[in-house]
C-alpha atoms as a PDB file:
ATOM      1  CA  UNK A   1      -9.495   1.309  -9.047  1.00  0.00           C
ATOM      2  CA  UNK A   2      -9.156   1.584  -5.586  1.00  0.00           C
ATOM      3  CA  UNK A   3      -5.170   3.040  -4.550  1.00  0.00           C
ATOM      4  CA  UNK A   4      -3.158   2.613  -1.851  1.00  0.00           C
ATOM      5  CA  UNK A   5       0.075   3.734  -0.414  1.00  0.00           C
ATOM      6  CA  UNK A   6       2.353   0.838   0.996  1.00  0.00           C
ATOM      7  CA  UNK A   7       4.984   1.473   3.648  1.00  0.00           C
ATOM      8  CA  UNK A   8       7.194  -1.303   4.196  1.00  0.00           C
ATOM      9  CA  UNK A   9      10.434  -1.853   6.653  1.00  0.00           C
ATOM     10  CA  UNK A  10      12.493  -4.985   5.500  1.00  0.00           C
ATOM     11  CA  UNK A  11      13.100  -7.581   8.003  1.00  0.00           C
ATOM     12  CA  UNK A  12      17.106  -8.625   8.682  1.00  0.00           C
ATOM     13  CA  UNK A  13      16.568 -11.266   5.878  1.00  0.00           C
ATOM     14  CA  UNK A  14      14.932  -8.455   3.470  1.00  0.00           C
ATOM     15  CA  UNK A  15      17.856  -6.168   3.997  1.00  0.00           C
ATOM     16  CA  UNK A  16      20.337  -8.723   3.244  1.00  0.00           C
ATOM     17  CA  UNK A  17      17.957  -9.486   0.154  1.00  0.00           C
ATOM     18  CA  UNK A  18      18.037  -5.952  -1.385  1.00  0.00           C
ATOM     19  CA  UNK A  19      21.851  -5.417  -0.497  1.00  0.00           C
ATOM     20  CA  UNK A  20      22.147  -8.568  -3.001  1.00  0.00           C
ATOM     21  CA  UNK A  21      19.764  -7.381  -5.521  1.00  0.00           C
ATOM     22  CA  UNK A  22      19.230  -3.753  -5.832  1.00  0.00           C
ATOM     23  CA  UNK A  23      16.436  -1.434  -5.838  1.00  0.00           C
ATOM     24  CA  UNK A  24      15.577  -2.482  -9.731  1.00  0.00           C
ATOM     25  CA  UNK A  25      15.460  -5.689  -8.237  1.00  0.00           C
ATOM     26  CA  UNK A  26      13.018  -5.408  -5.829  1.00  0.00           C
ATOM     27  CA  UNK A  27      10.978  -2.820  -7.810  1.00  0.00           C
ATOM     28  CA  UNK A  28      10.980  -5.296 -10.939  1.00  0.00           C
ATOM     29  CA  UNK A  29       9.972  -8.318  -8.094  1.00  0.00           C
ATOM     30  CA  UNK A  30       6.866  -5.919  -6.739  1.00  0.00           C
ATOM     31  CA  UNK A  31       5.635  -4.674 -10.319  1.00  0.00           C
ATOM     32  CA  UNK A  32       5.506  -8.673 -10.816  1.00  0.00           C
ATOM     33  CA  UNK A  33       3.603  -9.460  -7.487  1.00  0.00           C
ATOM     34  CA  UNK A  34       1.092  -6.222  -8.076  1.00  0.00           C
ATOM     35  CA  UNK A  35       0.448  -7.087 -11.588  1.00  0.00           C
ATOM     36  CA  UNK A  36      -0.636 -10.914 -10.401  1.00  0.00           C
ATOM     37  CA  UNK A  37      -3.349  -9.389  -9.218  1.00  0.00           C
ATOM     38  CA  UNK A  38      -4.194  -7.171 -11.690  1.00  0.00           C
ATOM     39  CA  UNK A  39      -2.564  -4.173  -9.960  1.00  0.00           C
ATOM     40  CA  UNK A  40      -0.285  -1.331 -10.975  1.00  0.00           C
ATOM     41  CA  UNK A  41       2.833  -0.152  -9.242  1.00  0.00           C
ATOM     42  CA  UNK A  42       2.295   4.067  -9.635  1.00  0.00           C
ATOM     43  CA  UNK A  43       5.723   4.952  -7.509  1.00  0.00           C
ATOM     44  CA  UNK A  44       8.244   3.047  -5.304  1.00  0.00           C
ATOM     45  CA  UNK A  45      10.830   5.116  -3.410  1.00  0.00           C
ATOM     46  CA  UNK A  46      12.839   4.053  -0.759  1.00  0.00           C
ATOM     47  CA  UNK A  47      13.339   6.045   2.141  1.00  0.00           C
ATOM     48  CA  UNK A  48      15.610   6.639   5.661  1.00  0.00           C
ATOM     49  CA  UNK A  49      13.813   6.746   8.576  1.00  0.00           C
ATOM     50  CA  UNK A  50      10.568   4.281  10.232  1.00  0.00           C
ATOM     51  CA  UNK A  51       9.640   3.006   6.289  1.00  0.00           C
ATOM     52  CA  UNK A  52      12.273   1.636   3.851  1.00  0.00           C
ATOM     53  CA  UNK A  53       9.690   1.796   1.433  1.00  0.00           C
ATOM     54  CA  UNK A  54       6.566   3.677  -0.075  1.00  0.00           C
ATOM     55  CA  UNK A  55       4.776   2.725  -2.616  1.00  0.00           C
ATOM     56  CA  UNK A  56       1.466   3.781  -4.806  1.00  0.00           C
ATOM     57  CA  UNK A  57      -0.366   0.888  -6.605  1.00  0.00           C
ATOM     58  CA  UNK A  58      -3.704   0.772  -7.762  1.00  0.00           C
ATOM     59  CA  UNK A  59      -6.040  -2.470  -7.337  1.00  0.00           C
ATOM     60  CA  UNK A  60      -8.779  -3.472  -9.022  1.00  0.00           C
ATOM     61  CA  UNK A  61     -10.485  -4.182  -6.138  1.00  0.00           C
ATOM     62  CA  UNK A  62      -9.655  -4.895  -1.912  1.00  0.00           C
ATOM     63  CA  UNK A  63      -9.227  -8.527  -1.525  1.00  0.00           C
ATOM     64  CA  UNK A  64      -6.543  -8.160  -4.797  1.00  0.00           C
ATOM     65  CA  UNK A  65      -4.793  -5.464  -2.029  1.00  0.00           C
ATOM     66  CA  UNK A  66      -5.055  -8.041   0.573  1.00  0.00           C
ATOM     67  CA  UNK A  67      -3.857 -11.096  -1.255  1.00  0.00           C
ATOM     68  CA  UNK A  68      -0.642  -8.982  -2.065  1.00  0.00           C
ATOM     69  CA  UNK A  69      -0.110  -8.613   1.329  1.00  0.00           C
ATOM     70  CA  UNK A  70      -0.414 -11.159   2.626  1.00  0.00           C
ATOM     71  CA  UNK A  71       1.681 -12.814   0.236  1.00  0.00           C
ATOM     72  CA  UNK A  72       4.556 -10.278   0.696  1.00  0.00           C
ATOM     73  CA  UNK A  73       4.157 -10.524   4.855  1.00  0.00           C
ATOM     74  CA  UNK A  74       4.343 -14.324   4.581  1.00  0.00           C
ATOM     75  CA  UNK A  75       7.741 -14.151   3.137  1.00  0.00           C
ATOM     76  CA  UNK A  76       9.113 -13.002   6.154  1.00  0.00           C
ATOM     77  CA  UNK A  77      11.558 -10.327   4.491  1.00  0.00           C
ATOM     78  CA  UNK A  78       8.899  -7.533   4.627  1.00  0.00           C
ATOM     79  CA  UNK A  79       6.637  -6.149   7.402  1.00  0.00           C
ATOM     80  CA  UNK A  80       4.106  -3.216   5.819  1.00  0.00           C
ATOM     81  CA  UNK A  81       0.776  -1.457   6.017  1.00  0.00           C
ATOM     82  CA  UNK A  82      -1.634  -0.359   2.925  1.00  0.00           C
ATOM     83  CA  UNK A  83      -2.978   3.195   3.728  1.00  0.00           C
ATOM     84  CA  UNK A  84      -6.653   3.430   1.374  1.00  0.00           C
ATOM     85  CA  UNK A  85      -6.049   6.497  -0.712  1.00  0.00           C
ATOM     86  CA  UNK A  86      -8.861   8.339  -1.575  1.00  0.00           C
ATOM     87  CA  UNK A  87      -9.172  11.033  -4.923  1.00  0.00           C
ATOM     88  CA  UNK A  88      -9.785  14.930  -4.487  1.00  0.00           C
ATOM     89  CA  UNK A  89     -13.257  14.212  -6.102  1.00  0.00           C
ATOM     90  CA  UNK A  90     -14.146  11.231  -3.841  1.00  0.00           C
ATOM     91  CA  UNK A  91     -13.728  13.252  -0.255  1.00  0.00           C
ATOM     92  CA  UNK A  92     -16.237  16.034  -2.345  1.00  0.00           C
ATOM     93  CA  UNK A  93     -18.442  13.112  -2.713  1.00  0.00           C
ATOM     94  CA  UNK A  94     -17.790  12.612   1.060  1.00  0.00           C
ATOM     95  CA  UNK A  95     -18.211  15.535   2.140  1.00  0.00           C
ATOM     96  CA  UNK A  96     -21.881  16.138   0.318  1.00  0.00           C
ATOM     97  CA  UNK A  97     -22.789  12.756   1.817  1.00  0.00           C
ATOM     98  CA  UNK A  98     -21.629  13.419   5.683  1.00  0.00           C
ATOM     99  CA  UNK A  99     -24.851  16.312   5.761  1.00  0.00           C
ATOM    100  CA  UNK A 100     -27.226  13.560   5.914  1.00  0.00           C
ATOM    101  CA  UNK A 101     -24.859  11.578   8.541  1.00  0.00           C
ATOM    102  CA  UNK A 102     -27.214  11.135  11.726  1.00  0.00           C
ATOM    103  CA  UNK A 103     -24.498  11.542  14.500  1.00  0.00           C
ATOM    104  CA  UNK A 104     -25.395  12.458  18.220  1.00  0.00           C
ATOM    105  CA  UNK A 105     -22.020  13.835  20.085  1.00  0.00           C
ATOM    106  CA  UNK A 106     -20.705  11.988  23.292  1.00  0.00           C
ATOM    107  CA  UNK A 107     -22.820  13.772  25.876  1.00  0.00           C
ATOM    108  CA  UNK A 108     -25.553  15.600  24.082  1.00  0.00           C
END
């Protein structure tokens, strides 16, 4: 299943939000939006700093990722990015596959 990690900054309205309801709150509100999708929420910590939040779910495909998102965005409370996540084994799969890439340098 494809994973990503979320960063997320609440919006004025999302602060107020999670000031009323807690982290558990808003950790037991994303499990429920990832798992309508058929997701899994891996981690959630908040943080200080340009994110409030980071998260690691796993998707059973993109457009379940996107759907999520734009769900989430649409509320207004939340403004985030997914980062794609890739496994130690899938950049060795890269990495045998770039040596038949077919790539002339700017200039060459």
């Amino acid at each position: 299943m494809p994973k990503y990690l979320v960063q997320a900054s609440y919006t004025l309205e999302g602060a107020k939000g999670l000031l009323t309801e807690g982290g558990s709150g808003r950790r037991a509100a994303s499990e429920q939006a990832v798992a309508s999708c058929g997701g899994t929420l891996e981690a959630m910590y908040f943080a200080y700093g340009d994110a409030d939040l980071y998260c690691i779910v796993d998707f059973p495909d993109r457009l379940s990722m996107a759907a999520v998102a734009m769900a989430v965005r649409a509320s207004g409370a939340v403004q985030s990015k997914a980062i794609p996540l890739l496994a130690v084994e899938e950049i060795d799969e890269a990495a045998k596959r770039s040596k038949s890439v077919e790539f002339r340098s700017p200039g060459s």
